[in-house]
PDB file of N, CA and C in Angstrom:
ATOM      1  N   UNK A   1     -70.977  14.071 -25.384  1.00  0.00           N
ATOM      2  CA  UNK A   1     -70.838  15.448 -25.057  1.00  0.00           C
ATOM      3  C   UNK A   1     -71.630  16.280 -26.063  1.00  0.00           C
ATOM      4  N   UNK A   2     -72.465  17.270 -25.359  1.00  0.00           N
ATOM      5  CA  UNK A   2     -73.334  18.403 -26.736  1.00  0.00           C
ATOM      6  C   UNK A   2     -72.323  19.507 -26.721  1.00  0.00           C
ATOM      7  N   UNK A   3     -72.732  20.225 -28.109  1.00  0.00           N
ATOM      8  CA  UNK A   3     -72.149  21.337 -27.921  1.00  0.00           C
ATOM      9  C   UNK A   3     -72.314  22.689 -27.052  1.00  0.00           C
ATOM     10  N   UNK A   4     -73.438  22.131 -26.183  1.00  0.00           N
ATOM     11  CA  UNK A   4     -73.625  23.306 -24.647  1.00  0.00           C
ATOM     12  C   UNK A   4     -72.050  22.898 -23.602  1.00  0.00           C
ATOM     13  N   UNK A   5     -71.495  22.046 -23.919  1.00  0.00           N
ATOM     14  CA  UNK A   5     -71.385  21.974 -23.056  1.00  0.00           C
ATOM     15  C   UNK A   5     -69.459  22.155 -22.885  1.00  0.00           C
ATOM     16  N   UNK A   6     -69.266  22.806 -21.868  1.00  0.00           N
ATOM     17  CA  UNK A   6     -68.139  23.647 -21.768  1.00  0.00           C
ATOM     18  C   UNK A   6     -67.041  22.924 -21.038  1.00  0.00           C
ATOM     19  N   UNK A   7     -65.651  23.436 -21.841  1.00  0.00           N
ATOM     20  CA  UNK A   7     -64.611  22.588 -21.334  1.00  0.00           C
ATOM     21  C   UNK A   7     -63.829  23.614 -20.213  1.00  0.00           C
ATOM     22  N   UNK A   8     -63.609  22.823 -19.465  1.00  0.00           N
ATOM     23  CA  UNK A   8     -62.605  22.996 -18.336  1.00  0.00           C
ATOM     24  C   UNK A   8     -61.752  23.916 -19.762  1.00  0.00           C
ATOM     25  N   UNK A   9     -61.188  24.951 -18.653  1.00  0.00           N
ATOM     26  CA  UNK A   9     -59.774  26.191 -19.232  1.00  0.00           C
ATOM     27  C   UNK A   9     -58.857  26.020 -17.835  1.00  0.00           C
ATOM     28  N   UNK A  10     -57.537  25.640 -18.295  1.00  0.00           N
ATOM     29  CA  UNK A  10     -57.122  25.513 -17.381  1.00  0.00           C
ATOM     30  C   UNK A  10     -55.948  26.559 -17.614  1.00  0.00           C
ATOM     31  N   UNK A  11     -56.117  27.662 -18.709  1.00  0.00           N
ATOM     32  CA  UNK A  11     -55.125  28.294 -19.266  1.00  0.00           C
ATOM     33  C   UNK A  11     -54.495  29.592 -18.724  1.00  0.00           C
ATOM     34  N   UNK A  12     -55.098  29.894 -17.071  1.00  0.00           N
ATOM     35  CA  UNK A  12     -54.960  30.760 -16.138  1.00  0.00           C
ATOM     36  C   UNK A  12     -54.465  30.340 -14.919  1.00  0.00           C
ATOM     37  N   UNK A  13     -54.229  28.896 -14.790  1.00  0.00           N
ATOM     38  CA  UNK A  13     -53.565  28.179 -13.964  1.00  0.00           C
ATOM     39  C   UNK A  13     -52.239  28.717 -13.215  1.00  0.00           C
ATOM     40  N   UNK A  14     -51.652  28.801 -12.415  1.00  0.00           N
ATOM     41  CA  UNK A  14     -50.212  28.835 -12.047  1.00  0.00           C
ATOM     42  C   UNK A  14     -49.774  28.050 -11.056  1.00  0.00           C
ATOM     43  N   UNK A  15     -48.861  27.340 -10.634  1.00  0.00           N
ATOM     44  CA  UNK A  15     -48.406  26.837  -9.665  1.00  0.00           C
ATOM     45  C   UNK A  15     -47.167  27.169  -8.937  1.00  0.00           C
ATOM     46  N   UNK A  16     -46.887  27.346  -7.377  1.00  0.00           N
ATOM     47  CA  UNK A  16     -45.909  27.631  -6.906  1.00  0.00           C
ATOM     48  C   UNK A  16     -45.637  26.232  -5.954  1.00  0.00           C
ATOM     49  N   UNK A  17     -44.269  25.498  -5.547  1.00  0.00           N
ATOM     50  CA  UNK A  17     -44.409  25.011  -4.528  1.00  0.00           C
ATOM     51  C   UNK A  17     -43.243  25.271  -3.509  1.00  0.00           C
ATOM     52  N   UNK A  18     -43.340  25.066  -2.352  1.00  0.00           N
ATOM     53  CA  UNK A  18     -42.799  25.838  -1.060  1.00  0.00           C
ATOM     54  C   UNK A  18     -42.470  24.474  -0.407  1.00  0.00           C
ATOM     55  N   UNK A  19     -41.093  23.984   0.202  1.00  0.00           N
ATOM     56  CA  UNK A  19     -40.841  22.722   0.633  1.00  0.00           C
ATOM     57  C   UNK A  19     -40.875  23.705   1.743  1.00  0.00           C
ATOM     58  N   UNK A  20     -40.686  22.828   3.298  1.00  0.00           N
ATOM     59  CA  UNK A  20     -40.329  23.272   3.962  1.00  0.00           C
ATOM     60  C   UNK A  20     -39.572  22.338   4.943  1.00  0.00           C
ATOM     61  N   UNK A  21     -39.168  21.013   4.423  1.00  0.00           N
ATOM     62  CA  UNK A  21     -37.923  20.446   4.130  1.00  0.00           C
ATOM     63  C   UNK A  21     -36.538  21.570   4.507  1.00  0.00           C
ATOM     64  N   UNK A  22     -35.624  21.113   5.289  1.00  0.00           N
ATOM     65  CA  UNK A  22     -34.519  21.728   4.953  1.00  0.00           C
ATOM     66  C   UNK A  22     -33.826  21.505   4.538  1.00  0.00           C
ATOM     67  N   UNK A  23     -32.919  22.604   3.639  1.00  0.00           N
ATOM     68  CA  UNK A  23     -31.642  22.073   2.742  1.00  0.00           C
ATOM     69  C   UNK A  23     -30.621  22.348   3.744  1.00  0.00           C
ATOM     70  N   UNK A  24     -29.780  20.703   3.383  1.00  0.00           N
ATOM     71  CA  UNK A  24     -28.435  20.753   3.411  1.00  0.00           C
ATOM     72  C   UNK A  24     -27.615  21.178   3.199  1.00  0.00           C
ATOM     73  N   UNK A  25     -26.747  21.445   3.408  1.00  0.00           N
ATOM     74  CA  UNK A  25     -25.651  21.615   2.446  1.00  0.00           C
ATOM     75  C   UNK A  25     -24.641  20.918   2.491  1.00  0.00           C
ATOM     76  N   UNK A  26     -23.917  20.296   1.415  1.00  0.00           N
ATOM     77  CA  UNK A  26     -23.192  19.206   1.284  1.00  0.00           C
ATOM     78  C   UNK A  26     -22.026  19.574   1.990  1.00  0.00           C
ATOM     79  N   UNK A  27     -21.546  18.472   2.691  1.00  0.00           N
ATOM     80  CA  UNK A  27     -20.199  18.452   3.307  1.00  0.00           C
ATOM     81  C   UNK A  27     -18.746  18.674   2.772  1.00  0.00           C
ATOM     82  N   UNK A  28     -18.171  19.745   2.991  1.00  0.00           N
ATOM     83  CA  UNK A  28     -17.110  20.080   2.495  1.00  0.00           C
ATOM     84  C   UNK A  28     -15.346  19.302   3.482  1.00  0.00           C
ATOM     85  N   UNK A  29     -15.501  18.375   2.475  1.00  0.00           N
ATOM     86  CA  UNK A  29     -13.613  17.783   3.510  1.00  0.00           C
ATOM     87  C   UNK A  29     -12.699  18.291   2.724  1.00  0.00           C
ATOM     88  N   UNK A  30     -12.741  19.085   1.787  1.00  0.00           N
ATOM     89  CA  UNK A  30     -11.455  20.017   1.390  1.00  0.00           C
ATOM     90  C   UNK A  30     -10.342  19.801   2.187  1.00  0.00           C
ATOM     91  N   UNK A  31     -10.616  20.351   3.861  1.00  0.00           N
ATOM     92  CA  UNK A  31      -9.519  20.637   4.050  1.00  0.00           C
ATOM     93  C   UNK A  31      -8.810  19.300   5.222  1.00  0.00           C
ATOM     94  N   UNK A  32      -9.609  18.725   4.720  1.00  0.00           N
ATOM     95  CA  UNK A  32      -9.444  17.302   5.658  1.00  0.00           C
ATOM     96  C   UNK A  32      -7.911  16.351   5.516  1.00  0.00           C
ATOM     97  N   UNK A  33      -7.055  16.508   6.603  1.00  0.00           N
ATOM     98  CA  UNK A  33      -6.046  15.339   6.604  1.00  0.00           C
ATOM     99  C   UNK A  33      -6.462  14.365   7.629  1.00  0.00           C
ATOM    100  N   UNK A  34      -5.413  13.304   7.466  1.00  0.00           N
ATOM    101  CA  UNK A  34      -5.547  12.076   8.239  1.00  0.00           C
ATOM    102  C   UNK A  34      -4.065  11.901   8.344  1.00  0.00           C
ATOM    103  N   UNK A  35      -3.154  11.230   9.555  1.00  0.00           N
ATOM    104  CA  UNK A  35      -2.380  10.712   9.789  1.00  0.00           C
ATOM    105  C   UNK A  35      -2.496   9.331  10.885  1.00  0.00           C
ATOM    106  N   UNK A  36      -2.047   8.530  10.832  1.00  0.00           N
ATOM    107  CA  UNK A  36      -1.797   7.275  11.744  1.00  0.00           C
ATOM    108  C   UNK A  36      -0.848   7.312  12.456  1.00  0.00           C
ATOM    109  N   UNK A  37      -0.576   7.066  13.200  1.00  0.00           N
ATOM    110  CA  UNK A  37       0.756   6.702  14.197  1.00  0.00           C
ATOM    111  C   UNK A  37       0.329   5.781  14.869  1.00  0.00           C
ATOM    112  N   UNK A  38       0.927   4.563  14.898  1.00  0.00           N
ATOM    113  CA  UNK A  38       0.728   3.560  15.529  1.00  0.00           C
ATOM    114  C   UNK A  38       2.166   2.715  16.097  1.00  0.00           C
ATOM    115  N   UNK A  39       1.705   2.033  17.296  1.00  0.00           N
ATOM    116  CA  UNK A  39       2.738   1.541  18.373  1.00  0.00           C
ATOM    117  C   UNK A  39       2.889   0.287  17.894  1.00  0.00           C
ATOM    118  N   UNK A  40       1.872  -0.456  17.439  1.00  0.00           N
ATOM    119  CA  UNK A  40       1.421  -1.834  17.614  1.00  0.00           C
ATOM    120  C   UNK A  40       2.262  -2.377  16.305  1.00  0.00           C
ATOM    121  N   UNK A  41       2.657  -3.716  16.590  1.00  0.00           N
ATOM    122  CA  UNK A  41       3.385  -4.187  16.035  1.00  0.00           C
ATOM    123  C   UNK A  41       2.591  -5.115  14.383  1.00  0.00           C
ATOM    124  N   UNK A  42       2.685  -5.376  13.677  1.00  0.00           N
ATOM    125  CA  UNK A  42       2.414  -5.438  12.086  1.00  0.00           C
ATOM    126  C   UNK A  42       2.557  -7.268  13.031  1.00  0.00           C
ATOM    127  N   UNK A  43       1.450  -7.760  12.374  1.00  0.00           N
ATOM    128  CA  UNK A  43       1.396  -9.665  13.175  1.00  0.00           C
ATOM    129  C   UNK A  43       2.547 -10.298  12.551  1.00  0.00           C
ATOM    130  N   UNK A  44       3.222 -10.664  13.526  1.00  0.00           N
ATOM    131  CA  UNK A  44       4.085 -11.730  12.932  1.00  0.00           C
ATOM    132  C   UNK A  44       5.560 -10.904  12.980  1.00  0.00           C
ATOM    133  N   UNK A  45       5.457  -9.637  13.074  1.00  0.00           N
ATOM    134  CA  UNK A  45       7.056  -9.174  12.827  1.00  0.00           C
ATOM    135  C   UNK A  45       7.263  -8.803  14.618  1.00  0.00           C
ATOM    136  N   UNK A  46       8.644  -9.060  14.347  1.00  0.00           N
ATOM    137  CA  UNK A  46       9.120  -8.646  15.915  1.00  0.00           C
ATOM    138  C   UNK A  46      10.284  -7.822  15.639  1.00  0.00           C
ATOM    139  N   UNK A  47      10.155  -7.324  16.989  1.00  0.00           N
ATOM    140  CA  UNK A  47      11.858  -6.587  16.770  1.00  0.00           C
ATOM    141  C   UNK A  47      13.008  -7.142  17.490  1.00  0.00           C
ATOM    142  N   UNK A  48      14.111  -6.457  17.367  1.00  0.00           N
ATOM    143  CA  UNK A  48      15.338  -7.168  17.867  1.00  0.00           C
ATOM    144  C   UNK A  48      16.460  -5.535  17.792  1.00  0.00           C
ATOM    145  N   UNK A  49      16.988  -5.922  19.272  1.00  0.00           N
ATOM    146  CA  UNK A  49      18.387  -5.054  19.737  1.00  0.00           C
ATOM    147  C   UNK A  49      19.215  -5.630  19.612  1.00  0.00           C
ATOM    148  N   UNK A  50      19.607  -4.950  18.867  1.00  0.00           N
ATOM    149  CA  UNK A  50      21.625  -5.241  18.201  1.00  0.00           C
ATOM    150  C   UNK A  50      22.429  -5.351  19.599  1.00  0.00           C
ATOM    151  N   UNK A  51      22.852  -6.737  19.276  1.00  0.00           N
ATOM    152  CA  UNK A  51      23.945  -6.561  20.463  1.00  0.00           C
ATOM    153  C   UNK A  51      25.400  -6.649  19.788  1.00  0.00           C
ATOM    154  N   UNK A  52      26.445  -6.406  20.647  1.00  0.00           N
ATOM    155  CA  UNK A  52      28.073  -6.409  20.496  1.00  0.00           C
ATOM    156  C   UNK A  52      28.217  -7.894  19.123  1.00  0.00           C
ATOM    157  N   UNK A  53      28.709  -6.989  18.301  1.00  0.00           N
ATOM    158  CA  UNK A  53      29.224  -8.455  17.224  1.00  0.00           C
ATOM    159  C   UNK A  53      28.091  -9.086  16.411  1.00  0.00           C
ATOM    160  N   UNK A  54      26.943  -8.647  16.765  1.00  0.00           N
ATOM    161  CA  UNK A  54      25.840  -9.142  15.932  1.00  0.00           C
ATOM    162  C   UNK A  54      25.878  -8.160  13.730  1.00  0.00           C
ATOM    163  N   UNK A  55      25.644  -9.239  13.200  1.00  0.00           N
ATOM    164  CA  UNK A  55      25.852  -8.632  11.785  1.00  0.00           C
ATOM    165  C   UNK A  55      24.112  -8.881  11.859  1.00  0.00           C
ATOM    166  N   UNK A  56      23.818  -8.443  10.164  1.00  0.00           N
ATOM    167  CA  UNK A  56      22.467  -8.709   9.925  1.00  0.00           C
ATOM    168  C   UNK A  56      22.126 -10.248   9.415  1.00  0.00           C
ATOM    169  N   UNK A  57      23.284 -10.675   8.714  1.00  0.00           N
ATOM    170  CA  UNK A  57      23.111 -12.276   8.637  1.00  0.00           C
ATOM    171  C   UNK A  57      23.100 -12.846   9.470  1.00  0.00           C
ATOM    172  N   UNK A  58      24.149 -12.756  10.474  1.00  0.00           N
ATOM    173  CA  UNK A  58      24.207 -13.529  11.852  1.00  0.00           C
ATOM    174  C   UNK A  58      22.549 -13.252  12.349  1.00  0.00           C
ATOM    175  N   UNK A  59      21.984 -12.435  12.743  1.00  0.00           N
ATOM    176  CA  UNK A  59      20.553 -11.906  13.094  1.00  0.00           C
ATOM    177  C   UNK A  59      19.947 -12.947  12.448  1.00  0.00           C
ATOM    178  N   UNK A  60      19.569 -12.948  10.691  1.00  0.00           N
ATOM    179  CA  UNK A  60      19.047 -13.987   9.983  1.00  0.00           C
ATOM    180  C   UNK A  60      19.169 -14.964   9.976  1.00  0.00           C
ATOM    181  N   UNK A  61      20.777 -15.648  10.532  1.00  0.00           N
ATOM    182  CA  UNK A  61      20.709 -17.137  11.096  1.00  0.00           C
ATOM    183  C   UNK A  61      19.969 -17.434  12.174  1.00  0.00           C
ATOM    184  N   UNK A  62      19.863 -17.067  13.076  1.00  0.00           N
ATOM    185  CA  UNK A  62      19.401 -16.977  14.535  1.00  0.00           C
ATOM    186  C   UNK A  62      17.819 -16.964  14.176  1.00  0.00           C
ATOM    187  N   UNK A  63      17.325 -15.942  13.270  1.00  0.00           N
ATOM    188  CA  UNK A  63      15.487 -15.739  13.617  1.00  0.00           C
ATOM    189  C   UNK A  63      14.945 -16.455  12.289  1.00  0.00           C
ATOM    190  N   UNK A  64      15.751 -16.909  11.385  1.00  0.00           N
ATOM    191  CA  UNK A  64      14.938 -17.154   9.757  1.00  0.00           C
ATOM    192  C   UNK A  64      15.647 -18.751   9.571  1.00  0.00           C
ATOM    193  N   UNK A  65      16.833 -19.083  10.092  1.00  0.00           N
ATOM    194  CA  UNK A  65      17.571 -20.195   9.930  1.00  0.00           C
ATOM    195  C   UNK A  65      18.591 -20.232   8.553  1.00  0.00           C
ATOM    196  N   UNK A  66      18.250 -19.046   7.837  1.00  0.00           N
ATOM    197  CA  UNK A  66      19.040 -19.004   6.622  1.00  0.00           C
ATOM    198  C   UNK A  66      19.756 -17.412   6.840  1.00  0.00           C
ATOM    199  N   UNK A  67      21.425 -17.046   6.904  1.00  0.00           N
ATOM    200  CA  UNK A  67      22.323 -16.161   7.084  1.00  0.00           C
ATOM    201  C   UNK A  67      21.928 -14.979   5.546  1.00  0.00           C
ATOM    202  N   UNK A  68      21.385 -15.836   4.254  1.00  0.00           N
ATOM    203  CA  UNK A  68      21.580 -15.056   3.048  1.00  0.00           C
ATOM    204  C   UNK A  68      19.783 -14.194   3.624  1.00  0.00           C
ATOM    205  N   UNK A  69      19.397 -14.269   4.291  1.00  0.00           N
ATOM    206  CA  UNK A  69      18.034 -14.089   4.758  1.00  0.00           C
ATOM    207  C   UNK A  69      18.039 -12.126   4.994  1.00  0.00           C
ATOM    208  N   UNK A  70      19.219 -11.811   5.368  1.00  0.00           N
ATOM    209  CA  UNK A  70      20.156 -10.755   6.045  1.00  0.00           C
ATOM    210  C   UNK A  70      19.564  -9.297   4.997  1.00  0.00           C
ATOM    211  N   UNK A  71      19.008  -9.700   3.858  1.00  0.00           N
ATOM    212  CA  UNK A  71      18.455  -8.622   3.070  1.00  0.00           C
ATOM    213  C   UNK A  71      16.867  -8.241   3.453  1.00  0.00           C
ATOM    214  N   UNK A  72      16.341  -9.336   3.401  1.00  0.00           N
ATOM    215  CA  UNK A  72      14.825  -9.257   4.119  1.00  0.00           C
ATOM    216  C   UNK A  72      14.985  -8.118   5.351  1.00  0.00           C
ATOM    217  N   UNK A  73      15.765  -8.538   6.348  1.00  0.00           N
ATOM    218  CA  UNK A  73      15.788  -7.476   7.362  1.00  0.00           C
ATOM    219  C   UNK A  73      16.257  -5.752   6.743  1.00  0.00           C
ATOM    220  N   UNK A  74      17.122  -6.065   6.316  1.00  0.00           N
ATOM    221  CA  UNK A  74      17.135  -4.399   5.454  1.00  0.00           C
ATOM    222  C   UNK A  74      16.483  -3.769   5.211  1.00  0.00           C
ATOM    223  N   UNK A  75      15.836  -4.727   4.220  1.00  0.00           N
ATOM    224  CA  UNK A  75      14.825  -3.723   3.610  1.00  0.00           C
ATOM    225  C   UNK A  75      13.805  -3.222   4.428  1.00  0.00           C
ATOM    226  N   UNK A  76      13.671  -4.225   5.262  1.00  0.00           N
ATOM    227  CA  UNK A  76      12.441  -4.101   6.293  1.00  0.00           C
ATOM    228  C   UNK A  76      12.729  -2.661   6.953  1.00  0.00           C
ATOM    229  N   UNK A  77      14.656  -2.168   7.224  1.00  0.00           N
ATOM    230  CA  UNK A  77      15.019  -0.715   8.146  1.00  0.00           C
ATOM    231  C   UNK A  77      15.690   0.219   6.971  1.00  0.00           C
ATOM    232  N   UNK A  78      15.122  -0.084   5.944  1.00  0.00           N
ATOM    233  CA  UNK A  78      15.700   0.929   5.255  1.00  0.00           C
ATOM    234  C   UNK A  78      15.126   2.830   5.383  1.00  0.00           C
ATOM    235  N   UNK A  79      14.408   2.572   6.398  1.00  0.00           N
ATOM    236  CA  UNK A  79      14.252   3.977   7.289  1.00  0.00           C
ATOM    237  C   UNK A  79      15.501   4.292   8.564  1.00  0.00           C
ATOM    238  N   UNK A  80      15.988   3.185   8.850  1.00  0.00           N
ATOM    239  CA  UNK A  80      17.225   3.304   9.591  1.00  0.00           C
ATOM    240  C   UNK A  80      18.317   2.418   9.584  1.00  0.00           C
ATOM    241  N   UNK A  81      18.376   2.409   8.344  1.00  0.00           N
ATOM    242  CA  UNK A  81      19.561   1.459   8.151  1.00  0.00           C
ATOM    243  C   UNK A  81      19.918   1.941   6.403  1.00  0.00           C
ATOM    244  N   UNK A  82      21.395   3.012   6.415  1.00  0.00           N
ATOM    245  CA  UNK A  82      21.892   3.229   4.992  1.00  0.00           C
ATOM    246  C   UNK A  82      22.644   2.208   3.997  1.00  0.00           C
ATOM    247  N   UNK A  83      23.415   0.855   5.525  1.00  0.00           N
ATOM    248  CA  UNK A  83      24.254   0.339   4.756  1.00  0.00           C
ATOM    249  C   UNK A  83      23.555  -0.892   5.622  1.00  0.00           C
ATOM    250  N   UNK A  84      23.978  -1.669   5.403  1.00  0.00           N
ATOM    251  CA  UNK A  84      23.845  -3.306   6.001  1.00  0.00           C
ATOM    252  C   UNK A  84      25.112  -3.314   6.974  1.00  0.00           C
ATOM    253  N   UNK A  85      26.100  -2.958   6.248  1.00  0.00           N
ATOM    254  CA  UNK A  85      27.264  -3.628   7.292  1.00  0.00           C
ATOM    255  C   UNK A  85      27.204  -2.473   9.017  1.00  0.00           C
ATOM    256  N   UNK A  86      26.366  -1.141   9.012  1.00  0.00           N
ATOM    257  CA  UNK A  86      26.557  -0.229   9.816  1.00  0.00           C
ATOM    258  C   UNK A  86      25.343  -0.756  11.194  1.00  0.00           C
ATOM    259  N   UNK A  87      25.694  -1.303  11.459  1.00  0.00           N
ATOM    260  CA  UNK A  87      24.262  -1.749  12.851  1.00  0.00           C
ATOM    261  C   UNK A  87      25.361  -1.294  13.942  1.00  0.00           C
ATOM    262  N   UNK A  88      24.500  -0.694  14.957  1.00  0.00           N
ATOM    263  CA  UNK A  88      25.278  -0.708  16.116  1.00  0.00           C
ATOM    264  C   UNK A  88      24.582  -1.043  17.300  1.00  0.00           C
ATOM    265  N   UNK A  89      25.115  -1.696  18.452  1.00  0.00           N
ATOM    266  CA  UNK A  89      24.499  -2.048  19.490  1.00  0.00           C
ATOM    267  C   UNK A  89      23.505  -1.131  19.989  1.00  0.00           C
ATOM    268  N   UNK A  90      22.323  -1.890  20.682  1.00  0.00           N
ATOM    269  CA  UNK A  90      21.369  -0.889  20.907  1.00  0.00           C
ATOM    270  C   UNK A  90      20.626  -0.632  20.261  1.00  0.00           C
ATOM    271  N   UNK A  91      20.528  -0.478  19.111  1.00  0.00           N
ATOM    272  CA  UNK A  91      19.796  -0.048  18.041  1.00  0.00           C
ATOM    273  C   UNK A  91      18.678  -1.297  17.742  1.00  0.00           C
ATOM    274  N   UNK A  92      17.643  -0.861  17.486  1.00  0.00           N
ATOM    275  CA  UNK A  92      16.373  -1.554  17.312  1.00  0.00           C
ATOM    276  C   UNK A  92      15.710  -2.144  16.042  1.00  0.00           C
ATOM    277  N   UNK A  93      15.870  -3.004  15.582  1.00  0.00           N
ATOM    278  CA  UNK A  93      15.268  -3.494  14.344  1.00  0.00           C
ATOM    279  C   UNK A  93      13.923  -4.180  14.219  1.00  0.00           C
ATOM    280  N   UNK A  94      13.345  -4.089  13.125  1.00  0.00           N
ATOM    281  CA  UNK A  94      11.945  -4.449  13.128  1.00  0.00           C
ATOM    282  C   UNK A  94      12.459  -5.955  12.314  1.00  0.00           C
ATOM    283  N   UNK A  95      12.207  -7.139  12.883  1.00  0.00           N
ATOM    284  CA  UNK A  95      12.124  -8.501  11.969  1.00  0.00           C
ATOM    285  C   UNK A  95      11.190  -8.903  11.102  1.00  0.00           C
ATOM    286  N   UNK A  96      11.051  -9.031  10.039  1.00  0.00           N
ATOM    287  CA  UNK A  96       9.975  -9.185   9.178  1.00  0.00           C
ATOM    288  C   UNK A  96       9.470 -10.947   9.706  1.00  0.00           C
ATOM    289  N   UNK A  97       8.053 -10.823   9.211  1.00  0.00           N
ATOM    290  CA  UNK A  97       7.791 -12.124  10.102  1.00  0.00           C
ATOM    291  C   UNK A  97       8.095 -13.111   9.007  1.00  0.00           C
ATOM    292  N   UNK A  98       8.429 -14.379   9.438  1.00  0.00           N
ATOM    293  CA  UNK A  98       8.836 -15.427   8.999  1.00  0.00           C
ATOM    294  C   UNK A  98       8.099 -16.061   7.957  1.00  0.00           C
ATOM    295  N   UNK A  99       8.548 -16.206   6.650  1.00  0.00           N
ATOM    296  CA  UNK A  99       7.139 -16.573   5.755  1.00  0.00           C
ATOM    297  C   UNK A  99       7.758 -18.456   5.501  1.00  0.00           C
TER     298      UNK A  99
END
């Protein structure tokens, strides 16, 4: 390089840039619920209607082969069931499935 000879100035330069891309805008689920309700039965569990004289052990002899079994089902209705000894005919129980 001589000394004639002249450097690039790039010191007046400016740059702008312009997308024209569109923005998103991010998805707001703030106010988002979810509920399930479902009919279908959980694999392996069945239900059972209380009949006349049926206890929850007696139930557990009959579907598990063991009478002390009679808590498993409880817990399983402890949405409708306060006591163990209170079942009344008619009434619908969910059987936990047999492990």
């Amino acid at each position: 390089m001589t000394s004639n000879d002249k450097k690039a100035d790039f010191s007046g330069v400016t740059a702008k840039v312009d997308s024209t891309a569109e923005v998103v805008p991010k998805a707001d689920f703030s106010g988002v619920t979810a509920t399930v309700d479902s009919t279908a039965e959980i694999v392996g569990e069945q239900s059972y209607t209380v009949q006349k004289g049926d206890s929850l052990s007696k139930i557990a002899k009959q579907h598990y082969g063991d009478a002390n079994a009679w808590q498993k089902i409880f817990q399983a209705n402890r949405d409708v069931l306060d006591d163990p000894d209170k079942i009344f005919p008619g009434q619908t129980l969910r059987l936990p499935a047999k492990s």
